[in-house]
C-alpha atoms as a PDB file:
ATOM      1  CA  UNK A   1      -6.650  67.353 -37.372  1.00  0.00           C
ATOM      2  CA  UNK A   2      -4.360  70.109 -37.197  1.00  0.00           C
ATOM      3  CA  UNK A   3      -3.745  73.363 -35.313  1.00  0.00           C
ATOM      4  CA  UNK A   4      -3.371  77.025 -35.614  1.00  0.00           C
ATOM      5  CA  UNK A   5      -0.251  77.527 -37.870  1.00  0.00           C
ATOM      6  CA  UNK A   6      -0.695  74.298 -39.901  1.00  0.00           C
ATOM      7  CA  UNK A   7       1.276  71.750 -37.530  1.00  0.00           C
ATOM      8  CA  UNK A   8      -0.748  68.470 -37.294  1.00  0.00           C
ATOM      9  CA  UNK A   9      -2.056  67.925 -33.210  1.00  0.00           C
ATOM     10  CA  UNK A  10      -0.685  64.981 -32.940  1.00  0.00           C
ATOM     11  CA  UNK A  11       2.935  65.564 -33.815  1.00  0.00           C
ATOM     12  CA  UNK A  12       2.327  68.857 -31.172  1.00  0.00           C
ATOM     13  CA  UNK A  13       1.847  66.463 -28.668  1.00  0.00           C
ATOM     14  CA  UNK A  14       4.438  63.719 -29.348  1.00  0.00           C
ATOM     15  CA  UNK A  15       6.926  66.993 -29.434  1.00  0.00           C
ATOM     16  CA  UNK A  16       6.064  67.927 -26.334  1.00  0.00           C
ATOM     17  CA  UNK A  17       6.226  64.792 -24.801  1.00  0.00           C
ATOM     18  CA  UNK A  18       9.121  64.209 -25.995  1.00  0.00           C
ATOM     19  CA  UNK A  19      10.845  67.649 -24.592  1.00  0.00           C
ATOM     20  CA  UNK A  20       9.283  66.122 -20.806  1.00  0.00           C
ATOM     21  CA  UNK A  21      10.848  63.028 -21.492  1.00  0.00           C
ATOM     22  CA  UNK A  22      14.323  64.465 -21.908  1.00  0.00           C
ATOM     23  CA  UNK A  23      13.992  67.345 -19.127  1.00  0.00           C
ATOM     24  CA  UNK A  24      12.966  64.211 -16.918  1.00  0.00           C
ATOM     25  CA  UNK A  25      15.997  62.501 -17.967  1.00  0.00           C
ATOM     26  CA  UNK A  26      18.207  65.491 -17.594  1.00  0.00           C
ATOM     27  CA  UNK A  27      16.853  65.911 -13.511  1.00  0.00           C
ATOM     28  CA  UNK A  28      17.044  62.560 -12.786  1.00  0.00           C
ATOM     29  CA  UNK A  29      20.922  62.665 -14.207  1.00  0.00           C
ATOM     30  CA  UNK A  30      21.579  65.638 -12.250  1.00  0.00           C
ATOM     31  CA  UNK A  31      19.493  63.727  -9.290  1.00  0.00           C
ATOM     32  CA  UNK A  32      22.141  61.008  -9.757  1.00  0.00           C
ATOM     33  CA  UNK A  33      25.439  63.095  -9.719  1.00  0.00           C
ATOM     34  CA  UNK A  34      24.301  64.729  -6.315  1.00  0.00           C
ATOM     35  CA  UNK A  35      24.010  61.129  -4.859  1.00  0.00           C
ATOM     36  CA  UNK A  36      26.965  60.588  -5.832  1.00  0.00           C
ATOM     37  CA  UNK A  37      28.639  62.923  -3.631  1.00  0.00           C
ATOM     38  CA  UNK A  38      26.709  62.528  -0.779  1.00  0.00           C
ATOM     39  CA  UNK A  39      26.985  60.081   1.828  1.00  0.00           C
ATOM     40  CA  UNK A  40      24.100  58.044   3.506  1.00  0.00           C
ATOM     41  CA  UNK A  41      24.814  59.290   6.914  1.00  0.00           C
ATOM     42  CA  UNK A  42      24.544  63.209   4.917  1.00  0.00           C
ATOM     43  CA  UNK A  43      20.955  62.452   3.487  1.00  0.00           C
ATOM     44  CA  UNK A  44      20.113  60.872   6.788  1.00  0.00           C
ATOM     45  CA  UNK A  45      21.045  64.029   8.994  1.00  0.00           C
ATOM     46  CA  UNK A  46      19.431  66.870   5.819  1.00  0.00           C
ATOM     47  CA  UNK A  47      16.318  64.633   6.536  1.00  0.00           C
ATOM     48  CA  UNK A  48      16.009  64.245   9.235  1.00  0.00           C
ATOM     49  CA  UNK A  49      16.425  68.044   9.609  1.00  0.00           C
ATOM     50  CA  UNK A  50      13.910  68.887   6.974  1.00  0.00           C
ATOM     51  CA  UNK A  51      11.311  66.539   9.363  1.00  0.00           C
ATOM     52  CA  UNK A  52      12.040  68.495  12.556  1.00  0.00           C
ATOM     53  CA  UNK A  53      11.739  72.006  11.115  1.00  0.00           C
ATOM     54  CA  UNK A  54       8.809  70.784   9.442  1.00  0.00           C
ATOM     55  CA  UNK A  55       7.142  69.135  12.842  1.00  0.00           C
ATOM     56  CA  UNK A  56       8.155  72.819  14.522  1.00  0.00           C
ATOM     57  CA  UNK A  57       6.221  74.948  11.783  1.00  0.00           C
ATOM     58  CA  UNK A  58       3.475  73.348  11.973  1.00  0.00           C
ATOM     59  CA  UNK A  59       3.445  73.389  15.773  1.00  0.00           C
ATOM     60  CA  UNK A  60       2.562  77.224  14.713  1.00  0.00           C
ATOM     61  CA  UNK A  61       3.671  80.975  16.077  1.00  0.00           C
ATOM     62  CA  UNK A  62       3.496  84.396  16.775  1.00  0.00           C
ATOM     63  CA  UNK A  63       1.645  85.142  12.904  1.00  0.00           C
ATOM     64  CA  UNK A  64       0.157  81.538  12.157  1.00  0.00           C
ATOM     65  CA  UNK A  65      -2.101  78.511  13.910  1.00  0.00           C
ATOM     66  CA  UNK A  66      -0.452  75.460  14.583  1.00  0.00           C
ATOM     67  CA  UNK A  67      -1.758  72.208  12.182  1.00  0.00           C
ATOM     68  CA  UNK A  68      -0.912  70.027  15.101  1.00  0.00           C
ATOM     69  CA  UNK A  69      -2.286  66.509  12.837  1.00  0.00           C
ATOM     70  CA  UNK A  70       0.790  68.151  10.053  1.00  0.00           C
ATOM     71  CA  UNK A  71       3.162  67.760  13.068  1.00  0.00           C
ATOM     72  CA  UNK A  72       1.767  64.578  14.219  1.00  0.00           C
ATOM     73  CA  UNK A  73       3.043  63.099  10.746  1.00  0.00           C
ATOM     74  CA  UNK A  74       6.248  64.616  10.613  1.00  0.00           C
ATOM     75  CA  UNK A  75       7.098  63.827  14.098  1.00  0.00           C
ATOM     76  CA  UNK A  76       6.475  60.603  13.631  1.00  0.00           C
ATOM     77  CA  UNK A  77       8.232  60.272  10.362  1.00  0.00           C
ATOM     78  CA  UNK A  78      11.501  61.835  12.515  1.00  0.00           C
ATOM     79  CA  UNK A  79      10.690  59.229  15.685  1.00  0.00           C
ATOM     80  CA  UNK A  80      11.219  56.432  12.444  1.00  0.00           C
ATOM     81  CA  UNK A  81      14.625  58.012  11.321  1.00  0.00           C
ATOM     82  CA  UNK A  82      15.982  58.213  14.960  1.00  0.00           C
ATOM     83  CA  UNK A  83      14.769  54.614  15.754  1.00  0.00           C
ATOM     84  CA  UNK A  84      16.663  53.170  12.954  1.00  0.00           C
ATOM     85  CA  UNK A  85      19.786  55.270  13.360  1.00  0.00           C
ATOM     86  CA  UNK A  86      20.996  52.382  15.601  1.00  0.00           C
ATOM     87  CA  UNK A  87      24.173  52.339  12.928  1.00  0.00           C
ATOM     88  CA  UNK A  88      25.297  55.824  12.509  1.00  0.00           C
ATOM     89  CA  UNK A  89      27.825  57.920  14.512  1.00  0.00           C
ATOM     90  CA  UNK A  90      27.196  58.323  18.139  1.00  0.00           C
ATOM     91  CA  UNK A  91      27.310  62.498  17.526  1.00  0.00           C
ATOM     92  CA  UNK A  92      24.563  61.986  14.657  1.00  0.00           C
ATOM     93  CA  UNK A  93      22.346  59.740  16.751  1.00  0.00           C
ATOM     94  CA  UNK A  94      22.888  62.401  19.672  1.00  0.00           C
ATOM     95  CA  UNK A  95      22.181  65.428  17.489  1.00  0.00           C
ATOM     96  CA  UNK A  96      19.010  63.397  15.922  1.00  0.00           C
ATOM     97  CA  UNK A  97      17.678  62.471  19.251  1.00  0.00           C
ATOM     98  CA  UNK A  98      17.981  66.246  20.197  1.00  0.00           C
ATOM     99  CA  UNK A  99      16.024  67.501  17.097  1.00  0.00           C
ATOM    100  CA  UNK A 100      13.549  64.802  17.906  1.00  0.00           C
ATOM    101  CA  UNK A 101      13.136  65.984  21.231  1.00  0.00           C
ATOM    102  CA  UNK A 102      12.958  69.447  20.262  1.00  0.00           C
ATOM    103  CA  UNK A 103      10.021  68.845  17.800  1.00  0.00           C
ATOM    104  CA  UNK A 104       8.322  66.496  20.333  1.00  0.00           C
ATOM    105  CA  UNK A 105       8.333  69.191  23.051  1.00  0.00           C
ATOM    106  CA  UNK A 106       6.800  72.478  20.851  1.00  0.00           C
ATOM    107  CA  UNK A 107       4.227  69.703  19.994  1.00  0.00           C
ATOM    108  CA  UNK A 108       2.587  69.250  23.590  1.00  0.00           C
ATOM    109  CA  UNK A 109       3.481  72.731  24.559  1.00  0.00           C
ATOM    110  CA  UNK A 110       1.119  73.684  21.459  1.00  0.00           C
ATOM    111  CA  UNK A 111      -1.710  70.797  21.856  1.00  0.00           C
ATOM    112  CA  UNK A 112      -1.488  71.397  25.609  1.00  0.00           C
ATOM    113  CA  UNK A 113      -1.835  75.057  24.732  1.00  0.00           C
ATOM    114  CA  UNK A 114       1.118  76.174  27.191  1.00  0.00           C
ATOM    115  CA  UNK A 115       1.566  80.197  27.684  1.00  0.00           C
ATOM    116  CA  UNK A 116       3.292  82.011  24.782  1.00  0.00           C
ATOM    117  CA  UNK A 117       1.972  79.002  22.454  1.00  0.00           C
ATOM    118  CA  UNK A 118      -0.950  79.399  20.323  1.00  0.00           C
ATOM    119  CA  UNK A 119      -4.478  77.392  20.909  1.00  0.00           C
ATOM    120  CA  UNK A 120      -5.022  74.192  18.959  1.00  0.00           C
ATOM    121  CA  UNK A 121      -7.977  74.244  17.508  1.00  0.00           C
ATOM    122  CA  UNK A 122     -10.718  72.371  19.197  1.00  0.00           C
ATOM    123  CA  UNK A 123     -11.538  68.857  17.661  1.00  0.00           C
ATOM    124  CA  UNK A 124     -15.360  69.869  18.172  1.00  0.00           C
ATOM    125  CA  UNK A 125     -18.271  70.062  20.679  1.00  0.00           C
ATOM    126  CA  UNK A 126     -17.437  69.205  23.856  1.00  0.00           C
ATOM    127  CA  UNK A 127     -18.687  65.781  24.855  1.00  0.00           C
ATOM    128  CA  UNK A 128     -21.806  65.910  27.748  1.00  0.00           C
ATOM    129  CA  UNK A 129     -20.890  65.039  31.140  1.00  0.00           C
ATOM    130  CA  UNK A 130     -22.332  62.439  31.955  1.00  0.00           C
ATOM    131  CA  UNK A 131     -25.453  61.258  33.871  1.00  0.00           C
ATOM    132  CA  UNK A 132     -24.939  61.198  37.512  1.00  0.00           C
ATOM    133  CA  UNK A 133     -24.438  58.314  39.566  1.00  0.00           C
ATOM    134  CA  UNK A 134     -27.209  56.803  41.701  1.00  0.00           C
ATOM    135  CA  UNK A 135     -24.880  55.621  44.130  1.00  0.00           C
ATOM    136  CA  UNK A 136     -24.590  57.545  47.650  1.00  0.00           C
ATOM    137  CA  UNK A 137     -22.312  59.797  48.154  1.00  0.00           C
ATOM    138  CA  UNK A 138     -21.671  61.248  51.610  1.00  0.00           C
ATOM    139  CA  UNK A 139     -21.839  65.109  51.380  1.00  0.00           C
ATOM    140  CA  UNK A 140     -23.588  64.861  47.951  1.00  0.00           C
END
């Protein structure tokens, strides 16, 4: 079978194949050298700080609604990292227990729907009340 200008399909697709297999090769090189230069205690902290400012933008503001169950996630993906920073510098564990906090506090000012913080949205209809009580109640 062959294409428009006379190439055969096949060898169109092993090409391009190909071309993914070396641009994957080339990133994850490039991946590699960056590691190389970084620290554990460095990809901890840039993290942990992508989590938090993840967990606060989905807590919402002024222009957009909160996706509170988004913030759930990455909350609890930063309550992980600070749990197991048991090992790192006292000033990283502080400043990671202070994001964590942070994030954890714009999340029940949002779900509790505090003033200046946007509504959640409601999880549905409200449940009934429920049936009153048969027993006695002085003043009932």
């Amino acid at each position: 079978m062959h294409a428009r200008g006379g190439v055969p399909v096949d060898e169109r697709v092993e090409e391009a194949t190909a071309a993914a297999a070396e641009e994957m090769a080339a990133e994850q090189a490039a991946l590699a050298a960056a590691l190389e230069q970084l620290s554990g205690e460095q990809i901890v902290a840039d993290t942990a700080v992508s989590l938090a400012t993840a967990g606060l933008y989905y807590c919402g503001g002024e222009a957009r609604p909160p996706r509170l169950a988004d913030a759930r996630v990455v909350i609890d993906a930063l309550t992980g990292v600070v749990e197991r920073s048991a090992g790192l510098p006292d000033e990283l564990q502080l400043a990671l227990r202070a994001m964590l906090s942070q994030a954890q506090m714009a999340f029940v000012a949002t779900s509790q729907g505090a003033p200046g913080q946007p509504q959640p949205p409601s999880a549905g209809p409200e449940e009934p009340p429920p049936p009153p009580s048969r027993l006695w109640i002085p003043g009932r």
